[in-house]
Protein backbone atom coordinates (compact mmCIF):
# COMPACT_ATOMS: atom_id res chain seq x y z
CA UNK A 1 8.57 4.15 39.18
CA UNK A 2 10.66 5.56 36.48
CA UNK A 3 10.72 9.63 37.20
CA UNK A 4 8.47 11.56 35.33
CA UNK A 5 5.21 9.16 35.59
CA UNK A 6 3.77 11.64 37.53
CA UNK A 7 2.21 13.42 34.86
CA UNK A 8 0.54 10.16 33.91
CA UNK A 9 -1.33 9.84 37.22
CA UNK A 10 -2.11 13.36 37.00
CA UNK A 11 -3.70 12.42 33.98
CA UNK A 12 -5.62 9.43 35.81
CA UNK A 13 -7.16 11.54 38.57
CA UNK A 14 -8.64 13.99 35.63
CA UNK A 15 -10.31 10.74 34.29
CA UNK A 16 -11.45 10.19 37.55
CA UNK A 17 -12.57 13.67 38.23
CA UNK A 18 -14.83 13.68 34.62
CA UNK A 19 -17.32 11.25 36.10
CA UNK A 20 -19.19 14.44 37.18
CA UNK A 21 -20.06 14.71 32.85
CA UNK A 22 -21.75 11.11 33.27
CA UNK A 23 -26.20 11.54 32.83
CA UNK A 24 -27.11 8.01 32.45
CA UNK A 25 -26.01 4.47 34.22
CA UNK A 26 -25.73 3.15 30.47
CA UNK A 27 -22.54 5.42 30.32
CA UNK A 28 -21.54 5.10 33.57
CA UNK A 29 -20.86 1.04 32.82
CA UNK A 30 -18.64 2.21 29.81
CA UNK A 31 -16.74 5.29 31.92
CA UNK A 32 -16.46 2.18 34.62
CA UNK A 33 -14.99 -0.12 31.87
CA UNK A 34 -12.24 2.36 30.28
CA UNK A 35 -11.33 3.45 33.49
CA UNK A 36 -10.38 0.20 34.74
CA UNK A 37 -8.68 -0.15 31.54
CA UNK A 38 -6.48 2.72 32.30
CA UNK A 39 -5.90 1.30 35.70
CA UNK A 40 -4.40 -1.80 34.25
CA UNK A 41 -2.20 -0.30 31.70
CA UNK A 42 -0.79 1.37 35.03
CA UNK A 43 -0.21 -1.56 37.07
CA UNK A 44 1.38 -3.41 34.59
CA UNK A 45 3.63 -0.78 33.33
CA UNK A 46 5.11 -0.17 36.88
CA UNK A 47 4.67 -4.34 37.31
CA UNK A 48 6.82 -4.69 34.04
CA UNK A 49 9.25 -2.12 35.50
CA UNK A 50 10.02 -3.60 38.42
CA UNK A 51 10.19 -7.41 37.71
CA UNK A 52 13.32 -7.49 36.23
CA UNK A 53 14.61 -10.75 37.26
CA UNK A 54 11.75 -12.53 36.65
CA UNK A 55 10.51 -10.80 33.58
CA UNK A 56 13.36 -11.18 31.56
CA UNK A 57 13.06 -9.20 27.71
CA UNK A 58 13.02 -12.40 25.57
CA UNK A 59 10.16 -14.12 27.77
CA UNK A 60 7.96 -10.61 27.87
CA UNK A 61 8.78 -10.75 24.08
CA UNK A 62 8.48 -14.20 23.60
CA UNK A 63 4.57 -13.21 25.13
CA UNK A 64 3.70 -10.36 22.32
CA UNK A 65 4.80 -11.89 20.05
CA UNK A 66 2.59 -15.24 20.51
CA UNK A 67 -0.30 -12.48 21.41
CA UNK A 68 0.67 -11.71 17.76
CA UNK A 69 0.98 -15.06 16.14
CA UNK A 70 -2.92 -15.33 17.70
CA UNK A 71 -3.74 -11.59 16.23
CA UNK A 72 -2.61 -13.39 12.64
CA UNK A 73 -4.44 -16.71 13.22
CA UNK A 74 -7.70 -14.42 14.05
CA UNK A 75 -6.95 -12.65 10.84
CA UNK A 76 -6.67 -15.65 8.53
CA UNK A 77 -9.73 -17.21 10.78
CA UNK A 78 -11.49 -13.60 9.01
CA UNK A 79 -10.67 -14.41 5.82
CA UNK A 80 -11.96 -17.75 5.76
CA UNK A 81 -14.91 -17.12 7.44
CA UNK A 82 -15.82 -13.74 6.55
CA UNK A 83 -19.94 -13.91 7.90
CA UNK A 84 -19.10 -16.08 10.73
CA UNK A 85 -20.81 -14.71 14.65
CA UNK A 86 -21.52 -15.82 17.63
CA UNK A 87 -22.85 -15.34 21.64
CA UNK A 88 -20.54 -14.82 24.04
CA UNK A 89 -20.89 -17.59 27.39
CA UNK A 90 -21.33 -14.62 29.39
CA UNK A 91 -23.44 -13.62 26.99
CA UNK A 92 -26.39 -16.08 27.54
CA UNK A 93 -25.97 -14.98 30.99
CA UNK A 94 -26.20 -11.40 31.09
CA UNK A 95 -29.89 -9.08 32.24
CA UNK A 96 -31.27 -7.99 29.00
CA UNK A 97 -30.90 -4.62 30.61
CA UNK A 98 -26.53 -5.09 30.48
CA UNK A 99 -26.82 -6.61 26.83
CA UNK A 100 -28.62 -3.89 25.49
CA UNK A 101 -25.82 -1.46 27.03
CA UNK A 102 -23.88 -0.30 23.34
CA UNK A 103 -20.60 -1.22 24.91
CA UNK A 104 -21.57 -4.55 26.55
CA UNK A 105 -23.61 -5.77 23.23
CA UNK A 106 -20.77 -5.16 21.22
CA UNK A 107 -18.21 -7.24 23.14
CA UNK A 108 -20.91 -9.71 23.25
CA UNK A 109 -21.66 -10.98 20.03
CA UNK A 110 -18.29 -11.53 18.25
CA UNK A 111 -17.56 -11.47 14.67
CA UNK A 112 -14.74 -12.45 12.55
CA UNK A 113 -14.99 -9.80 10.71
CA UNK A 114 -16.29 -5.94 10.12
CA UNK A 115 -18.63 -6.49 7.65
CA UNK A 116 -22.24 -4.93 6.35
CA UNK A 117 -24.40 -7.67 3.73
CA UNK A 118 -26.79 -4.95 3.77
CA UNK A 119 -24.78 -1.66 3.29
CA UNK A 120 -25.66 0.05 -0.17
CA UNK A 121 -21.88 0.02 -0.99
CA UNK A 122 -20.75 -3.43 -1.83
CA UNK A 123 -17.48 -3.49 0.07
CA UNK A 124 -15.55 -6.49 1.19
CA UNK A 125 -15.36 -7.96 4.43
CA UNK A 126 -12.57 -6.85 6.44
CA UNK A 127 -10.50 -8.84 8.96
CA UNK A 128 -11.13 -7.74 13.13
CA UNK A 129 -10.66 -11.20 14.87
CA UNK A 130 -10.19 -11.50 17.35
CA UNK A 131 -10.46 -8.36 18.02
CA UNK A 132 -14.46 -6.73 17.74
CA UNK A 133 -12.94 -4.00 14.95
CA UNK A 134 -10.58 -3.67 11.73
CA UNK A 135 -8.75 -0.76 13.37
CA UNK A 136 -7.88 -2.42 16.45
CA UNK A 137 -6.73 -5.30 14.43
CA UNK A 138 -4.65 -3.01 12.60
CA UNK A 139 -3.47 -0.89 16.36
CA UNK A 140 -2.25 -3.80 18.05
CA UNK A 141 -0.50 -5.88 14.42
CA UNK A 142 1.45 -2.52 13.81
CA UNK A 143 2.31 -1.95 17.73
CA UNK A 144 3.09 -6.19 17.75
CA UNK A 145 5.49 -6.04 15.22
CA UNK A 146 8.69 -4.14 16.18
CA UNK A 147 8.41 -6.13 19.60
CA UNK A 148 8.34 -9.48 17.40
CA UNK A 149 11.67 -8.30 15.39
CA UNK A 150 12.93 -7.72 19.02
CA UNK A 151 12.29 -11.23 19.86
CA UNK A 152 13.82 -12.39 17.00
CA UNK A 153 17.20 -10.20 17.33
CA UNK A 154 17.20 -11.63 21.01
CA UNK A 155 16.60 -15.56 19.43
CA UNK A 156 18.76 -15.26 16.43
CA UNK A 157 19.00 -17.89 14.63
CA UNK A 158 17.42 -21.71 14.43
CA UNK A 159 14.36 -23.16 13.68
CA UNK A 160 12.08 -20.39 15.77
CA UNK A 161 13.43 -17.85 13.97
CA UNK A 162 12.86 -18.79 10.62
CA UNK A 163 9.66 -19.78 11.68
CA UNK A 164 8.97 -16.02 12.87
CA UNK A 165 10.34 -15.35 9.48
CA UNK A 166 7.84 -17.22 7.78
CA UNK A 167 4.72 -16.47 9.87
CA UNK A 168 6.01 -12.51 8.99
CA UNK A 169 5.62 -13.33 5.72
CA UNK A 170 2.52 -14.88 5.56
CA UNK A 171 0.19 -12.31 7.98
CA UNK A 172 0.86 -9.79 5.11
CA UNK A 173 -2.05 -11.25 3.68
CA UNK A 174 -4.46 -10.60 6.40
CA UNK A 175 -2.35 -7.46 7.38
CA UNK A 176 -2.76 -6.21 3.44
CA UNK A 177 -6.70 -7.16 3.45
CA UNK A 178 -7.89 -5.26 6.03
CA UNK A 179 -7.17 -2.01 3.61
CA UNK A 180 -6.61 -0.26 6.69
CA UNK A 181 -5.01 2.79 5.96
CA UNK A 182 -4.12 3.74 9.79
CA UNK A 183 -2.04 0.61 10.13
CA UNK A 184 -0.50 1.07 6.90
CA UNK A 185 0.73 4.71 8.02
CA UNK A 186 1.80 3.59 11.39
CA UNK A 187 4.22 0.72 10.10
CA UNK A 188 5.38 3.04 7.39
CA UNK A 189 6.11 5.45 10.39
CA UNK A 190 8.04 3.03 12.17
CA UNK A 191 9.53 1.51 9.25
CA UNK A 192 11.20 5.06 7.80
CA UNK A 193 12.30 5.83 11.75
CA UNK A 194 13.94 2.42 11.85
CA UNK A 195 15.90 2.86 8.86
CA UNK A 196 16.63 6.20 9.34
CA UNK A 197 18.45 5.93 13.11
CA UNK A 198 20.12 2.99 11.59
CA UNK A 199 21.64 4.62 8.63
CA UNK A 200 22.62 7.37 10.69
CA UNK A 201 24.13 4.63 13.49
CA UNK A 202 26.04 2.61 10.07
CA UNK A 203 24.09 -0.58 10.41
CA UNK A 204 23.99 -1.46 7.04
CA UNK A 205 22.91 -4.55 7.38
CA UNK A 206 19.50 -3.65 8.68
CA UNK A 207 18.72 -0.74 6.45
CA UNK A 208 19.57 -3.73 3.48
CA UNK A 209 16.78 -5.75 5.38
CA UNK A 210 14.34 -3.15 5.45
CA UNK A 211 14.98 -2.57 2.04
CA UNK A 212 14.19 -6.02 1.20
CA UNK A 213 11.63 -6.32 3.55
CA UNK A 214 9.66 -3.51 1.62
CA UNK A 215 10.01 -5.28 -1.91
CA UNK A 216 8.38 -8.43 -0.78
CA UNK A 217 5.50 -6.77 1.25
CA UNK A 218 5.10 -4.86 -2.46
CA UNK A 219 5.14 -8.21 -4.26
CA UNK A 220 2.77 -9.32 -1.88
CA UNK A 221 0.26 -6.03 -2.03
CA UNK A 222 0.44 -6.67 -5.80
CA UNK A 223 -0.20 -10.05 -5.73
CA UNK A 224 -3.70 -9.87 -3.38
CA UNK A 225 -4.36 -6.72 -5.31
CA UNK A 226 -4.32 -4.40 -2.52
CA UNK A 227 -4.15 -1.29 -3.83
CA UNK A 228 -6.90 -1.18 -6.16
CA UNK A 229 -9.05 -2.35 -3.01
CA UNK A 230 -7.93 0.54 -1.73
CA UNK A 231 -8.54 2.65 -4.06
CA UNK A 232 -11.82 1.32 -4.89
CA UNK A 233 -12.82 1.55 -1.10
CA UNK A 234 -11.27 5.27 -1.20
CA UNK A 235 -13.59 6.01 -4.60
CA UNK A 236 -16.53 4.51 -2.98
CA UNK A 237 -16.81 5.55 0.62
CA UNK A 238 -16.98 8.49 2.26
CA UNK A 239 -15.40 7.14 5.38
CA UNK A 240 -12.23 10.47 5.52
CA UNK A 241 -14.69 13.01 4.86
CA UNK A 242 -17.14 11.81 7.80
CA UNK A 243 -14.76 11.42 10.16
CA UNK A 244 -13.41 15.17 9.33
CA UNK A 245 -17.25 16.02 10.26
CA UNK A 246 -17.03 14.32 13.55
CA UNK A 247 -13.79 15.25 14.45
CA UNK A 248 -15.40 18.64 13.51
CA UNK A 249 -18.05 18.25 15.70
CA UNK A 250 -16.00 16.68 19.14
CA UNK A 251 -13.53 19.60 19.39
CA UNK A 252 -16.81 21.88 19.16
CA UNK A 253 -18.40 19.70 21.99
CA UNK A 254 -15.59 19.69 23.52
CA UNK A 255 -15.56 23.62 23.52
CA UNK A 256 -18.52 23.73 25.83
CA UNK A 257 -17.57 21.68 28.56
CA UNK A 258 -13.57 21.92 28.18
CA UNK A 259 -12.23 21.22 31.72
CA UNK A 260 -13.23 18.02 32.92
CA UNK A 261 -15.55 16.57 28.77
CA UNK A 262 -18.71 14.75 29.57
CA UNK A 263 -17.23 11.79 31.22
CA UNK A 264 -17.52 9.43 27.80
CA UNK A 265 -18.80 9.20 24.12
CA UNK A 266 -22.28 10.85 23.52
CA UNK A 267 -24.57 10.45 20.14
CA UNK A 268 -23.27 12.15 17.11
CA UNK A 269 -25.20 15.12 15.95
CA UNK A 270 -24.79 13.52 12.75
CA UNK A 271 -27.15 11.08 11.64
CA UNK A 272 -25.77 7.99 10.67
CA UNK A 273 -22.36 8.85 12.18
CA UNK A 274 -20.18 7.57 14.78
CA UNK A 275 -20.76 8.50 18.54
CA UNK A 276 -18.93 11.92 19.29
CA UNK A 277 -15.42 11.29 21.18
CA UNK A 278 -14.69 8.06 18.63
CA UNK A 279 -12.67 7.17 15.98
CA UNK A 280 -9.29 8.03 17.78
CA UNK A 281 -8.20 8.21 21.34
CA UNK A 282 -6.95 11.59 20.86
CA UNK A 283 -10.58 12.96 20.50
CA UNK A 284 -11.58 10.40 22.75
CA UNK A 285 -9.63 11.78 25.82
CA UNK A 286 -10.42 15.58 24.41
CA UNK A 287 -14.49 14.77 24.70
CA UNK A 288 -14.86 12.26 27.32
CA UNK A 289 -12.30 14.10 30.32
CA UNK A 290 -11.54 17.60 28.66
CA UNK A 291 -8.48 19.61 27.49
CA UNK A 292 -6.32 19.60 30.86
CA UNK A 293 -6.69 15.88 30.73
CA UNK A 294 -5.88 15.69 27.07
CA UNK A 295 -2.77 17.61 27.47
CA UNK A 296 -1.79 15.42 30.28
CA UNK A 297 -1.93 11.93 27.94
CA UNK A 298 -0.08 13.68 25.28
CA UNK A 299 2.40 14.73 27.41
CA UNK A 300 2.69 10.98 28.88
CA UNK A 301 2.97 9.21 25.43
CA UNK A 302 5.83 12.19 24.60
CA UNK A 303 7.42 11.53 28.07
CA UNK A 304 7.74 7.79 27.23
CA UNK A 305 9.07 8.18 23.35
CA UNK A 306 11.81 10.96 24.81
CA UNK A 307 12.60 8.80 27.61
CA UNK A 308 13.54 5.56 25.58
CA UNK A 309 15.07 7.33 23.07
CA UNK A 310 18.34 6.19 24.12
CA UNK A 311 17.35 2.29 24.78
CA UNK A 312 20.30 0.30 23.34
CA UNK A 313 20.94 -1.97 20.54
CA UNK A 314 18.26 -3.47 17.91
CA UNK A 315 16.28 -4.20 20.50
CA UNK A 316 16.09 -1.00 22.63
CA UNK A 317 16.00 1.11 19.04
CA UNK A 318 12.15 -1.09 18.34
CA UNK A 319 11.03 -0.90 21.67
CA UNK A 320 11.40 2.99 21.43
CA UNK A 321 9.61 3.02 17.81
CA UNK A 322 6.81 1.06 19.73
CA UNK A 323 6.34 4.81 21.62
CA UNK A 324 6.31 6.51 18.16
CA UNK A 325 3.27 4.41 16.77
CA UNK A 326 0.88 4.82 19.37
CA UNK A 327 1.78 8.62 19.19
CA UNK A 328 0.95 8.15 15.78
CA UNK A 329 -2.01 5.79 15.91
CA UNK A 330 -3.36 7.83 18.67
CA UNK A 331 -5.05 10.41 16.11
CA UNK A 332 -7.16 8.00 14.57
CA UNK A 333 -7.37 4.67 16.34
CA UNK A 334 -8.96 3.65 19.81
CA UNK A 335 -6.29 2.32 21.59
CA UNK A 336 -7.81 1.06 24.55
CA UNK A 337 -7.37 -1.85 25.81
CA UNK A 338 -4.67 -3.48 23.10
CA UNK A 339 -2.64 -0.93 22.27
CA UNK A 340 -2.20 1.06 25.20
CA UNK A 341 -0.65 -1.28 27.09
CA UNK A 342 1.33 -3.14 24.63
CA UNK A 343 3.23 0.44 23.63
CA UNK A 344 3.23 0.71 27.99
CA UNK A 345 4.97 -2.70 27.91
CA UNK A 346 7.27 -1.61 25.18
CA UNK A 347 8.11 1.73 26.92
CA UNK A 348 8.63 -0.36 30.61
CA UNK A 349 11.57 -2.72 28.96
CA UNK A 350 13.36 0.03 27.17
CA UNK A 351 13.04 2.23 30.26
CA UNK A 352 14.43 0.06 32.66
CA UNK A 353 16.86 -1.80 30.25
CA UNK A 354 18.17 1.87 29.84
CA UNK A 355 18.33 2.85 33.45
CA UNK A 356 19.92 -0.73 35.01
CA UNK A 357 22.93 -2.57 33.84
CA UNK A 358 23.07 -6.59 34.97
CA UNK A 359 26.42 -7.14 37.06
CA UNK A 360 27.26 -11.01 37.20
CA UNK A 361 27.77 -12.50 40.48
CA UNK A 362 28.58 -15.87 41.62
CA UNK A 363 25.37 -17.15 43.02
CA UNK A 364 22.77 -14.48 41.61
CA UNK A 365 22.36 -11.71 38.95
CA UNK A 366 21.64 -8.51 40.79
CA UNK A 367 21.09 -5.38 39.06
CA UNK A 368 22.82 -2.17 39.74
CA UNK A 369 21.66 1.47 38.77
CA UNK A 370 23.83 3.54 35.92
């Protein structure tokens, strides 16, 4: 394991610890589930580490970014079939008891979209498949997309590539559609950091692509009238200003049990509201384990962005931005289960790609430490 994970395990055996907050077996099925999640952004982070020779970048790439060519397909699949639901197979076959669990039912009962017919403001259907929200659509297309400009810097040229070229251009549609302003902030993020390390670096040829890059996503935005969706959704919903109550109301919470949280999300205060320890992993990990534990994940995600700062070439430079998004998203978004391990994939190629150098040898490729 690359040095310095320790701090993330610390942070593992505080989420472990903060099962002592848990009053109900409801919530101990959903501290179960995002514990396990945790577990398996660990395994395959020091899995991804380690399998060097059979993991090479361009296959792990190649993976994402058909993972993302899916993400688009589920977003297109929203826009064409905005109402469209249905049951689970393991749904039919769950105890009422399981179904009715708030975590369970949701990952039940899939929709393409997030959507309310009956909400008093008229707004319109957003794109989540195949995901079961907007924002995670949003997480894990803006955390996708350096790692598919990776792939395509490893490919270069011919007929996949200008495929890749195409498909980029054509999931701005879904991408613009979801009027999700996290996303937008997070690629803007990355897409400013990019051009900036270049500049600084002289490739001049990439900050020219980014520049064109940003005039046809603005052509696009224009042409599916994006931003006054936006603002019109801005205008009409209230959706900053409650989630400035909540927030409000986790760190609060979070006040009276600070050391190990209450073990997961609890009912909002609110009415109406989201559950307490939502809307953003940051408050997630502040409510649901406590402030030690919080400190612990920031300090991960800030080991893994200063770690990989140094990754080489196009390729090393994305992989490293992949760290700055979810430090980004992290404030606002969920990022469990997509996006945490996708920016842990990210940060396992730069890290060891940084740390080994391949020596050629006559019968094998063997790696050697710099």
């Amino acid at each position: 394991m690359p040095r310095g994970m320790g701090i993330w395990f610390l942070f593992l055996l505080l989420v472990l610890v903060s099962v002592i907050g848990i009053d109900s077996p409801g919530r101990l099925v959903g501290f179960v589930y995002r514990a396990l999640d945790y577990l398996s952004v660990t395994v395959v982070f020091v899995y991804v580490y380690n399998a060097r020779a059979s993991l090479t970048p361009q296959y792990l790439l190649g993976l994402v970014t058909l993972f993302w060519v899916w993400t688009v397909v589920g977003g297109y699949a929203s826009v064409f079939f905005p109402t469209f639901s249905f049951r689970t197979p393991l749904g039919l076959l769950l105890p009422g008891s399981l179904r009715n669990n708030e975590v369970v039912g949701e990952m039940v009962v899939r929709r393409l979209t997030q959507y309310n017919p009956d909400s008093w403001i008229v707004l319109e259907p957003r794109p989540s498949a195949p995901f079961l929200y907007t924002n995670q659509w949003g997480n894990v297309y803006s955390l996708c997309l350096p790692m598919v400009i990776a792939y395509m810097s490893l490919i270069r040229r011919g007929a996949l590539f200008w495929t890749l070229c195409a498909t980029i251009v054509a999931s701005l549609i879904p991408a613009l559609l979801t009027l999700n302003r996290g996303m937008f902030i997070g690629i803007g993020i990355a897409s400013v950091y990019v051009f900036w390390r270049c500049a600084l670096s002289g490739r001049w040829r990439i900050v020219g692509g980014l520049t064109a890059s940003g005039v046809v996503v603005a052509i696009v935005a224009q042409a599916v009238g994006v931003v006054d969706r936006l603002a019109f959704r801005v205008e009409s919903s209230s959706s900053t200003e409650d989630r400035a109550d909540l927030y409000g109301e986790t760190l609060r919470r979070s006040l009276e049990s600070p050391l190990f949280g209450y073990g997961g999300p609890r009912p909002s205060m609110i009415e109406g509201a989201p559950s307490a320890g939502t809307q953003g992993h940051l408050w997630a990990v502040m409510f649901s384990h406590g402030f030690p534990a919080l400190l612990c994940f920031i300090a991960a995600l800030l080991w893994l962005f200063l770690s990989t700062y140094r990754a080489k070439g196009l390729e090393g430079l994305l992989l490293h931005t992949v760290c700055l998004v979810i430090l980004v998203e992290m404030l606002y978004y969920g990022v469990l289960p997509n996006g945490l391990i996708l920016a842990f994939v990210a940060a396992a190629l730069a890290l060891r790609e940084r740390e080994y150098v391949i020596l050629p040898d006559v019968n094998s490729t063997r790696y050697a430490s710099t």
